[in-house]
N, C-alpha and C. Protein backbone atom coordinates (compact mmCIF):
# COMPACT_ATOMS: atom_id res chain seq x y z
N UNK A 1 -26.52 105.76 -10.01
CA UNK A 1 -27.75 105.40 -9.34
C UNK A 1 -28.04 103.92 -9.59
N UNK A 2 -27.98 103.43 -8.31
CA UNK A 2 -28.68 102.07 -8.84
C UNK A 2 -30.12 101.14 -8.71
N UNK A 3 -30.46 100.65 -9.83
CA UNK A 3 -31.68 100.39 -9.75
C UNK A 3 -31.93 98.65 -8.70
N UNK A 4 -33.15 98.50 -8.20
CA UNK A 4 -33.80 97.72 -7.39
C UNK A 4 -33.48 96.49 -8.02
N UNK A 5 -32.95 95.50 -7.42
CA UNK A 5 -33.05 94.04 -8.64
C UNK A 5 -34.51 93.62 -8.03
N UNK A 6 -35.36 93.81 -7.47
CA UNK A 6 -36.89 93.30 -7.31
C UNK A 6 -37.16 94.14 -8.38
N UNK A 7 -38.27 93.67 -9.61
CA UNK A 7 -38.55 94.33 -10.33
C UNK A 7 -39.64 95.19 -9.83
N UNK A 8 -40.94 94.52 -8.77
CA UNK A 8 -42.04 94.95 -8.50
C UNK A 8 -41.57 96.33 -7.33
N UNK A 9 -40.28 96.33 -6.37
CA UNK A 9 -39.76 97.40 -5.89
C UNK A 9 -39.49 98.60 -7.41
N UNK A 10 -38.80 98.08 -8.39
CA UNK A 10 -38.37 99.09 -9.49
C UNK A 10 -39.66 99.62 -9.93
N UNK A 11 -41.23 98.75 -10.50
CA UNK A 11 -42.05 99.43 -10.41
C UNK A 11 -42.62 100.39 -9.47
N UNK A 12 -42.57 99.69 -8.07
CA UNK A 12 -43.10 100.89 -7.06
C UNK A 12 -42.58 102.38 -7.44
N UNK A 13 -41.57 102.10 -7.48
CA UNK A 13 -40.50 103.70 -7.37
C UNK A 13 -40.87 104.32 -8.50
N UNK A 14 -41.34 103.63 -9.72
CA UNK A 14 -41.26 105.00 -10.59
C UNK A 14 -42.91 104.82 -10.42
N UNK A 15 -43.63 104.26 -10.06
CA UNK A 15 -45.48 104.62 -9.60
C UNK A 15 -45.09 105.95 -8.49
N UNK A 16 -44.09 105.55 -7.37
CA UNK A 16 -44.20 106.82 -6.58
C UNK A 16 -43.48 108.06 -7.14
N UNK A 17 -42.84 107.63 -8.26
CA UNK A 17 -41.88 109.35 -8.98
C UNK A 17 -43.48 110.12 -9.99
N UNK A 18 -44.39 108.91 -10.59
CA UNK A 18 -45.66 109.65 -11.45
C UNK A 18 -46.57 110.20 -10.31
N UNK A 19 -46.49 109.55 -8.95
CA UNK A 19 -47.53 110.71 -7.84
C UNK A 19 -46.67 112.03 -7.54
N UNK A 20 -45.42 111.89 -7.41
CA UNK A 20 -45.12 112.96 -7.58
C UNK A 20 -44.87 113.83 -8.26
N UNK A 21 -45.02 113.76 -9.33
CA UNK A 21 -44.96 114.52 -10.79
C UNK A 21 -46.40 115.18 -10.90
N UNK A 22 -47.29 114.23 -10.80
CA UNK A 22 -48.67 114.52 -10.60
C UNK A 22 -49.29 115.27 -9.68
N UNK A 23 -48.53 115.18 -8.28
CA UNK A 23 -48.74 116.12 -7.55
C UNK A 23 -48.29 117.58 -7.74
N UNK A 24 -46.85 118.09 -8.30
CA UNK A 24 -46.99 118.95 -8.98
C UNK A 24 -47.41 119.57 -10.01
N UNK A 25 -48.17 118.79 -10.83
CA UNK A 25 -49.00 119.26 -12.22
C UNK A 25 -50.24 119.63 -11.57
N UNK A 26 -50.63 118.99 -10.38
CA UNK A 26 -52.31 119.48 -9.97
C UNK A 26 -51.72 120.98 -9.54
N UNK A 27 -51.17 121.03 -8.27
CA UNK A 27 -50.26 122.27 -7.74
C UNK A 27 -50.04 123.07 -8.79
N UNK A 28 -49.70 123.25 -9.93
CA UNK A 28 -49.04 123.91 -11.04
C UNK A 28 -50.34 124.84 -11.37
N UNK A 29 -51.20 123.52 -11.94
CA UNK A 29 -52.92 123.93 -12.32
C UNK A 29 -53.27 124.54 -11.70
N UNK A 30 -53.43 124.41 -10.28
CA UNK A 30 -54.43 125.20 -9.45
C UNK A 30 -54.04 126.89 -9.29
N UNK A 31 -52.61 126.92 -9.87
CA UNK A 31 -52.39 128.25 -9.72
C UNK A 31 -52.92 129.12 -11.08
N UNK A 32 -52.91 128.37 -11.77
CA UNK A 32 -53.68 129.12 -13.08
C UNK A 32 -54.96 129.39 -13.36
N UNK A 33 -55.74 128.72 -12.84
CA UNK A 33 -57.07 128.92 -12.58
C UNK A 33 -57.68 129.42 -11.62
N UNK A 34 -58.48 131.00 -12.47
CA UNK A 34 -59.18 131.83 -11.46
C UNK A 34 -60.46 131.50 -10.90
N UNK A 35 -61.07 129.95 -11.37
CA UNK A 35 -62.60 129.48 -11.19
C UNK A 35 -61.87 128.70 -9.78
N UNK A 36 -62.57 129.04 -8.33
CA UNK A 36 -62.49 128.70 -6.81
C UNK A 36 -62.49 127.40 -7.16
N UNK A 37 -63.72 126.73 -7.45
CA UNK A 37 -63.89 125.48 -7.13
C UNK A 37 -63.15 124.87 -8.32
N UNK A 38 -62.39 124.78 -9.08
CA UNK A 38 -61.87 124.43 -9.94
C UNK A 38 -60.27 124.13 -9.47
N UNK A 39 -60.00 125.42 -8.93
CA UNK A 39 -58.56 125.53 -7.99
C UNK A 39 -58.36 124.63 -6.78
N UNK A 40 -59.80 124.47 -5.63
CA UNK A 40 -59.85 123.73 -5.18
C UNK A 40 -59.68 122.28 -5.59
N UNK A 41 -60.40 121.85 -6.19
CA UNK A 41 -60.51 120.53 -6.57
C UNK A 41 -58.85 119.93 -7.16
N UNK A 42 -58.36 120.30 -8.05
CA UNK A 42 -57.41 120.70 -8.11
C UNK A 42 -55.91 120.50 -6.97
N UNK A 43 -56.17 121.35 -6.07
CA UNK A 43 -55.32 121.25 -5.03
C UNK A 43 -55.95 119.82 -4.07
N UNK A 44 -57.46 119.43 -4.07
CA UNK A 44 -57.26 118.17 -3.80
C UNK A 44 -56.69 117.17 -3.59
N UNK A 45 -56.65 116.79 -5.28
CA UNK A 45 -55.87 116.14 -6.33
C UNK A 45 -54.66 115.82 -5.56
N UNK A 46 -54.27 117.01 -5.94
CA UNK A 46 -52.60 117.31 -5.97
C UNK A 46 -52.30 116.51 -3.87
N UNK A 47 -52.95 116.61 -2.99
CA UNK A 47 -53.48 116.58 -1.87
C UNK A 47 -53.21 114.42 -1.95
N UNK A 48 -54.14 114.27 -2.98
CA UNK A 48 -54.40 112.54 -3.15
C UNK A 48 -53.64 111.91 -3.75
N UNK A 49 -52.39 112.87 -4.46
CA UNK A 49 -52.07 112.01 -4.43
C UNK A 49 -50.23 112.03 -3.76
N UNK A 50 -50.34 112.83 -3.13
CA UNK A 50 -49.75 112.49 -1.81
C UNK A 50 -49.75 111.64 -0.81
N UNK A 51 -51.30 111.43 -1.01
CA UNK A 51 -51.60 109.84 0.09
C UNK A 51 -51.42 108.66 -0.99
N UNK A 52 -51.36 108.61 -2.04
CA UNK A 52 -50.62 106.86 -3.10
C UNK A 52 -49.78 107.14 -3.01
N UNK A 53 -48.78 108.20 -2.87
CA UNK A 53 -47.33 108.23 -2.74
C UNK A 53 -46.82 107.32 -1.32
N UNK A 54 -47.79 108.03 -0.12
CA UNK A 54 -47.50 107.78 1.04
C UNK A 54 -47.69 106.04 1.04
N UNK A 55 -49.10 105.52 0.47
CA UNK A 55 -49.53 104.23 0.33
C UNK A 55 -48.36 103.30 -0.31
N UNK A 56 -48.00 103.84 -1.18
CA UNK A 56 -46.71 102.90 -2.19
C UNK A 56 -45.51 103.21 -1.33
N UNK A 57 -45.36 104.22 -0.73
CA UNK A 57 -44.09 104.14 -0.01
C UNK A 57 -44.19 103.01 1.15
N UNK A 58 -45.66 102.84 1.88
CA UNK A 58 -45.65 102.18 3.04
C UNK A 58 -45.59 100.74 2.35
N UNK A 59 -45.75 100.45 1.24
CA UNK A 59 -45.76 99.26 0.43
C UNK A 59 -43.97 98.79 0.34
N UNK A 60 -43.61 99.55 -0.18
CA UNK A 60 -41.70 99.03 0.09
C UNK A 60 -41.10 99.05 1.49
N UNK A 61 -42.18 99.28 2.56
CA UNK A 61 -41.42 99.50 4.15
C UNK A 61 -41.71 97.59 4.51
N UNK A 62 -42.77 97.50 3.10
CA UNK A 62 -43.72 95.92 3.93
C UNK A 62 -44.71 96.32 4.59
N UNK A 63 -45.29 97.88 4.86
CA UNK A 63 -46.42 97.78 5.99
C UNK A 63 -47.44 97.04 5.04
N UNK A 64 -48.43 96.97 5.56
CA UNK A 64 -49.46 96.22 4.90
C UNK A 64 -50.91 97.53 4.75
N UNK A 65 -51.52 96.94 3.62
CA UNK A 65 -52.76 98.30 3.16
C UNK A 65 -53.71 97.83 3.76
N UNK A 66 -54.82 99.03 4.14
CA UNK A 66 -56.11 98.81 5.18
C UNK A 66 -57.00 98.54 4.46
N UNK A 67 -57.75 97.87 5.00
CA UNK A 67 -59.45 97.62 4.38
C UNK A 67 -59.94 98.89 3.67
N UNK A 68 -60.39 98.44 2.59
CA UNK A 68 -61.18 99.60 1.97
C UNK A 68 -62.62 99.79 2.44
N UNK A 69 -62.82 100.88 2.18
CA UNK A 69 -64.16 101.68 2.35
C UNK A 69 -65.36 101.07 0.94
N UNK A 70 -66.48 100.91 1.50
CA UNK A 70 -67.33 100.95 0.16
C UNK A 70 -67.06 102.24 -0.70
N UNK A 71 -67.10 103.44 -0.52
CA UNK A 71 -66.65 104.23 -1.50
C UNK A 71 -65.84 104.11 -1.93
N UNK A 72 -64.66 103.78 -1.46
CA UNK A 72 -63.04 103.42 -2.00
C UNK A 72 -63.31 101.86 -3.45
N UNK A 73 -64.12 101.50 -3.27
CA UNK A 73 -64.65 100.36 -4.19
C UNK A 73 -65.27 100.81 -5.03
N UNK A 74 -66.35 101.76 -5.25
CA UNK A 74 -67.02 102.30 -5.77
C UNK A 74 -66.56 102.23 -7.37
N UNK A 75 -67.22 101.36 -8.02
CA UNK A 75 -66.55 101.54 -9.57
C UNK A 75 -66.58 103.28 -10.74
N UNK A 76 -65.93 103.36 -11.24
CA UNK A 76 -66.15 105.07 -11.79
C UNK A 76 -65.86 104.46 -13.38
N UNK A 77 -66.88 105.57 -13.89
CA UNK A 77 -67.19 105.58 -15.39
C UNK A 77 -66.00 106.23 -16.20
N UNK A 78 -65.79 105.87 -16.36
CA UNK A 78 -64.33 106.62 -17.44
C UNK A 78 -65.28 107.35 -18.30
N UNK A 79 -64.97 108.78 -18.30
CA UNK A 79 -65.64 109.62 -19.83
C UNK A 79 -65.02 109.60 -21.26
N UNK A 80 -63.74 109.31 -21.07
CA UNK A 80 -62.55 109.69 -22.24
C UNK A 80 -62.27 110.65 -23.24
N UNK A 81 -62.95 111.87 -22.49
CA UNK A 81 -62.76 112.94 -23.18
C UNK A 81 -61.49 113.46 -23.41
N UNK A 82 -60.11 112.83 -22.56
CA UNK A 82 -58.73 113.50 -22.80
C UNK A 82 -58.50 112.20 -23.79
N UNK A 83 -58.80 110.70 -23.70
CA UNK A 83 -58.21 109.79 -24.50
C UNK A 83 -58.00 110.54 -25.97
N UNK A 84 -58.69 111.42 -26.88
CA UNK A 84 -58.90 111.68 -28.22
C UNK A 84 -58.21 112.51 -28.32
N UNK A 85 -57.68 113.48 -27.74
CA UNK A 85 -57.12 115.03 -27.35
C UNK A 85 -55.80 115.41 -27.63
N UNK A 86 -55.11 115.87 -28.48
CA UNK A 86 -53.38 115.85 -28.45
C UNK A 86 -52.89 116.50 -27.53
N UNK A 87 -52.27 115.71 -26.81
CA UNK A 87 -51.05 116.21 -26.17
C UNK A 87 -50.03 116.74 -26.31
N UNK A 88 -49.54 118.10 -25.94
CA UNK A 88 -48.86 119.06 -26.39
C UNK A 88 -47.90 118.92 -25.15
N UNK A 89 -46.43 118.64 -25.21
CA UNK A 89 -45.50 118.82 -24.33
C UNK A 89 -45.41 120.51 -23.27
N UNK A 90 -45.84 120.30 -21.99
CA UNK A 90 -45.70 121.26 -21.22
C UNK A 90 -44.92 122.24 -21.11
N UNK A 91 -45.30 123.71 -21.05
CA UNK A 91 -44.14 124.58 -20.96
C UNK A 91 -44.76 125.81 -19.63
N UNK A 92 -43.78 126.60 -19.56
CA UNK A 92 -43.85 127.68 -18.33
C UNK A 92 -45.34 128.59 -18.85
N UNK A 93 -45.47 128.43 -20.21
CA UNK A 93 -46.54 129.38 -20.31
C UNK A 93 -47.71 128.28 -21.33
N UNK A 94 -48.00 127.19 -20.94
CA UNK A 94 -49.07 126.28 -20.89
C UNK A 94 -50.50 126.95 -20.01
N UNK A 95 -51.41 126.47 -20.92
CA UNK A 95 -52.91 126.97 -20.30
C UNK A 95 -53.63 126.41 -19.71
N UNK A 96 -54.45 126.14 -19.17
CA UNK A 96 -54.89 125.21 -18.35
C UNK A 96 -55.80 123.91 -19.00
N UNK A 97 -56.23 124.35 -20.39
CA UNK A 97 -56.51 123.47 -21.48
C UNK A 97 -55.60 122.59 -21.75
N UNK A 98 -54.11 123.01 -21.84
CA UNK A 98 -53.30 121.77 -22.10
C UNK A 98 -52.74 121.42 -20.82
N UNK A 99 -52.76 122.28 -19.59
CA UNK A 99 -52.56 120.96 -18.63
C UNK A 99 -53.48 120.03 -18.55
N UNK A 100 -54.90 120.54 -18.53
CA UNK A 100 -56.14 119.44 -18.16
C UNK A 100 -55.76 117.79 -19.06
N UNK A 101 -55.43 118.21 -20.37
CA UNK A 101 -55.14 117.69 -21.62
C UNK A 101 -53.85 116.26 -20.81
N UNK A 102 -52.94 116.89 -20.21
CA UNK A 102 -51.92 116.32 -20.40
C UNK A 102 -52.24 115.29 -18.77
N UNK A 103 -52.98 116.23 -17.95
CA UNK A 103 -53.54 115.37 -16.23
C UNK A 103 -54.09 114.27 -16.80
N UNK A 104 -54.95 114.54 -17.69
CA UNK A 104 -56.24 113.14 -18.31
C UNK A 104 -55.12 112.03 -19.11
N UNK A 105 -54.55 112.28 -19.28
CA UNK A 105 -53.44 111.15 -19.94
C UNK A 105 -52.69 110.57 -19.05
N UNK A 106 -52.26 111.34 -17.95
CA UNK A 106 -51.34 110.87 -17.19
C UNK A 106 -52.50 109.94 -16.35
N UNK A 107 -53.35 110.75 -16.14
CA UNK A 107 -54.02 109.74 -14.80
C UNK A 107 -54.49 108.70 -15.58
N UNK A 108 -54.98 108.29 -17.18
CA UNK A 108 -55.08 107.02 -17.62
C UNK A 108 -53.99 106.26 -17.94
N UNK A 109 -52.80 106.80 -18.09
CA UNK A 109 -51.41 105.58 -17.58
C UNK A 109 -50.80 105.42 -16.41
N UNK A 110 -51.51 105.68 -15.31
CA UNK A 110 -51.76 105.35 -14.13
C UNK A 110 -52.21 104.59 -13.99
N UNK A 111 -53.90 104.83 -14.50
CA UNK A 111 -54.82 103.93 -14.30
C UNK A 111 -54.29 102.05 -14.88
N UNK A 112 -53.84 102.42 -16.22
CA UNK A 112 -53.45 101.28 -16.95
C UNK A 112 -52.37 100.23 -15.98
N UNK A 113 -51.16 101.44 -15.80
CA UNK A 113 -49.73 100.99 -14.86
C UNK A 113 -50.12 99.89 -13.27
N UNK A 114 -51.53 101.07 -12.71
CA UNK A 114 -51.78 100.13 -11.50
C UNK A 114 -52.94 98.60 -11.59
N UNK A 115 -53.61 99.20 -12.88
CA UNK A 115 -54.45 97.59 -12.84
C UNK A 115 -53.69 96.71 -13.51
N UNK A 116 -52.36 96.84 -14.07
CA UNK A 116 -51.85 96.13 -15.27
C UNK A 116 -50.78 95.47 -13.61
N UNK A 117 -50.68 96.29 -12.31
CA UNK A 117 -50.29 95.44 -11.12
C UNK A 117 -50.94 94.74 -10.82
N UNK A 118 -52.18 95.09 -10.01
CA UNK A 118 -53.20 94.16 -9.58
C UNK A 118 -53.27 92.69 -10.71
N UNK A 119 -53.13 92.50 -11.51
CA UNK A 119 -53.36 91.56 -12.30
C UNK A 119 -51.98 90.52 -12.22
N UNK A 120 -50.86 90.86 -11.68
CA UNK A 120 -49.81 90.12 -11.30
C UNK A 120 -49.40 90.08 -9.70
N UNK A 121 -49.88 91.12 -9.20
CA UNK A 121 -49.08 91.11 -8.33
C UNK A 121 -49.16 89.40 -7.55
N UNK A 122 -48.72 89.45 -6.64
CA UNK A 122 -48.42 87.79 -5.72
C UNK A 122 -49.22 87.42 -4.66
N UNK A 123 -49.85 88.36 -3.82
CA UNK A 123 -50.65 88.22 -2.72
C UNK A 123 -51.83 89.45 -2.19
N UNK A 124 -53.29 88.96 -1.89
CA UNK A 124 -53.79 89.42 -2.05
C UNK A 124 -54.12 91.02 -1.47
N UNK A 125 -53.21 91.32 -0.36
CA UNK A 125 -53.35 92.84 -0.03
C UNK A 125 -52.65 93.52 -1.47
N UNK A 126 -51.64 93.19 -1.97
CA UNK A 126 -50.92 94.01 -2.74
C UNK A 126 -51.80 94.15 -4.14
N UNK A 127 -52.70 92.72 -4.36
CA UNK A 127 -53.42 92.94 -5.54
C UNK A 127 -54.59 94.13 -5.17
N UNK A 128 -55.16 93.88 -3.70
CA UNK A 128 -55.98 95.48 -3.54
C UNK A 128 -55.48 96.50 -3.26
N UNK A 129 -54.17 96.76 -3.05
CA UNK A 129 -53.48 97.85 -3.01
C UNK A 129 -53.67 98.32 -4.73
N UNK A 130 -53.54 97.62 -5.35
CA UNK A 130 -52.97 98.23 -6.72
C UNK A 130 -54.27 98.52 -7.82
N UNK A 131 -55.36 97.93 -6.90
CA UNK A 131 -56.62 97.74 -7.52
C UNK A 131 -57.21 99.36 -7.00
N UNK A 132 -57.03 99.44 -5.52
CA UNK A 132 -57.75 100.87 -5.28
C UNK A 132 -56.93 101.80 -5.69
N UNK A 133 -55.58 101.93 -5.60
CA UNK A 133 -54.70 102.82 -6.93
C UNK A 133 -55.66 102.87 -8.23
N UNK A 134 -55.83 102.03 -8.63
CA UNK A 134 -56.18 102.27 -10.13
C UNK A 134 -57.33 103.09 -10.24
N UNK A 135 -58.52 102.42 -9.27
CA UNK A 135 -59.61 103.27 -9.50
C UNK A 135 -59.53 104.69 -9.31
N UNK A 136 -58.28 105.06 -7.95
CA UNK A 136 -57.90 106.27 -7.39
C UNK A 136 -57.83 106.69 -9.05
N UNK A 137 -57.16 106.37 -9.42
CA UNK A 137 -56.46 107.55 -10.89
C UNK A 137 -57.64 107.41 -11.81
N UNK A 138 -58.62 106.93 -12.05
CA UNK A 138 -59.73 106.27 -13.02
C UNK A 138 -60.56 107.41 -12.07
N UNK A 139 -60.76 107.71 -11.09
CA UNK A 139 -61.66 109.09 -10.28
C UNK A 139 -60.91 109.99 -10.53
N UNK A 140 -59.73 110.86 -10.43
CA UNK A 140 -59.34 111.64 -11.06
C UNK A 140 -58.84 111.54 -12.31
N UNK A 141 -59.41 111.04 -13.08
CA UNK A 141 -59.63 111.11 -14.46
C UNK A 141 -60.94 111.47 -14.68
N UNK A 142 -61.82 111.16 -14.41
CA UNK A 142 -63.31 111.49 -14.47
C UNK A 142 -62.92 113.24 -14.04
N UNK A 143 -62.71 113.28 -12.81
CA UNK A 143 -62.53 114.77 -12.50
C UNK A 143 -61.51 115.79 -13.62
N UNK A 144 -60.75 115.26 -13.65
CA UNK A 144 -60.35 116.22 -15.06
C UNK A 144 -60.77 116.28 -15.99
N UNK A 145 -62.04 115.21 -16.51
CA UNK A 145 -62.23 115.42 -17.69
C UNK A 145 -63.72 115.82 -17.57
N UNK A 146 -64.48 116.16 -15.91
CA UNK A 146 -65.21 116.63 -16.06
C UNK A 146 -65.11 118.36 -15.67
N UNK A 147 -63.82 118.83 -15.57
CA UNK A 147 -63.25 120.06 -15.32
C UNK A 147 -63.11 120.67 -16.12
N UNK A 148 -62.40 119.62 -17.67
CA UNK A 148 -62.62 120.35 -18.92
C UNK A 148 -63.80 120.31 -19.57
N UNK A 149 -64.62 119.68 -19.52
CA UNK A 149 -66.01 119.76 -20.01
C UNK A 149 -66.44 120.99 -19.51
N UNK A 150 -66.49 121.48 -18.11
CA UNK A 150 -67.28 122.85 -17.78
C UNK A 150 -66.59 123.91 -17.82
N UNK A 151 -65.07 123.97 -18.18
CA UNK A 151 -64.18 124.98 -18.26
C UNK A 151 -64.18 125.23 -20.08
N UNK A 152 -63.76 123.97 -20.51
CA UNK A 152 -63.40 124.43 -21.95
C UNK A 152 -64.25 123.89 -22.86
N UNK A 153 -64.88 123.29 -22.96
CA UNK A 153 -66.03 122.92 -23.60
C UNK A 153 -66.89 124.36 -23.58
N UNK A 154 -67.53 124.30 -22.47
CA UNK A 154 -68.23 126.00 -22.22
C UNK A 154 -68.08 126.64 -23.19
N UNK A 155 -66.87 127.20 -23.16
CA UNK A 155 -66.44 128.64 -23.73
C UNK A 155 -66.50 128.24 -25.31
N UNK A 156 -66.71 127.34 -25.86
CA UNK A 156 -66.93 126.94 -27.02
C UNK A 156 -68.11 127.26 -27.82
């Protein structure tokens, strides 16, 4: 297999291999959980991030990214309730406590991976490409970690 000599192409590709990884960990989740709106949200997710996959793919074609939305700007509060949390390597019979556990980590080295772009990238669509990525994963981070707050916190 050979790798990209553009380094910022070699980053794209493995940003689009963590949406897809991510898209099956939401997918994975949603099947374990019997709470509706929990499953929903969930399959969202899994839904969004199919569209940064699609976004970073249209990014190595050269298309160019669209104007954002004021909501799409919208700054989001990080809770960091997974930052403190150990992460336990995933298995076939994982609970939805340690997926939540392991989503909230991933989506904050996301978060880190795409603003740590925006801060280099070369021209300014690609720096807001990588800027609304980030927040994208910085909102589903909030959402997982406000999923485990009412799921597993609760029952506590």
């Amino acid at each position: 297999m050979s790798t990209p000599s553009n380094p910022l192409e070699s980053i794209i590709r493995t940003a689009i291999q963590r949406e897809i990884d991510a898209h099956t960990l939401y997918n994975n989740a949603a099947k374990l959980t019997t709470v509706a709106h929990s499953r929903d949200l969930l399959l969202d997710m899994a839904a969004q991030e199919v569209g940064h996959r699609n976004r970073l793919e249209a990014m190595l074609k050269g298309e160019t990214f669209k104007v954002l939305t004021k909501k799409q700007l919208k700054q989001v509060v990080d809770l960091k309730i997974t930052d403190y949390l150990v992460e336990e390597p995933l298995s076939a019979d994982s609970d939805l406590q340690s997926i939540l556990i392991v989503a909230g980590k991933r989506e904050k080295g996301s978060f880190e991976l795409y603003s740590a772009m925006a801060r280099v990238a070369g021209d300014t669509e690609t720096i807001r490409l990588f800027e609304f990525l980030a927040n994208e994963e910085l909102t589903h981070k909030r959402r997982v970690e406000t999923m485990y707050d009412e799921l597993v916190y609760q029952d506590n």
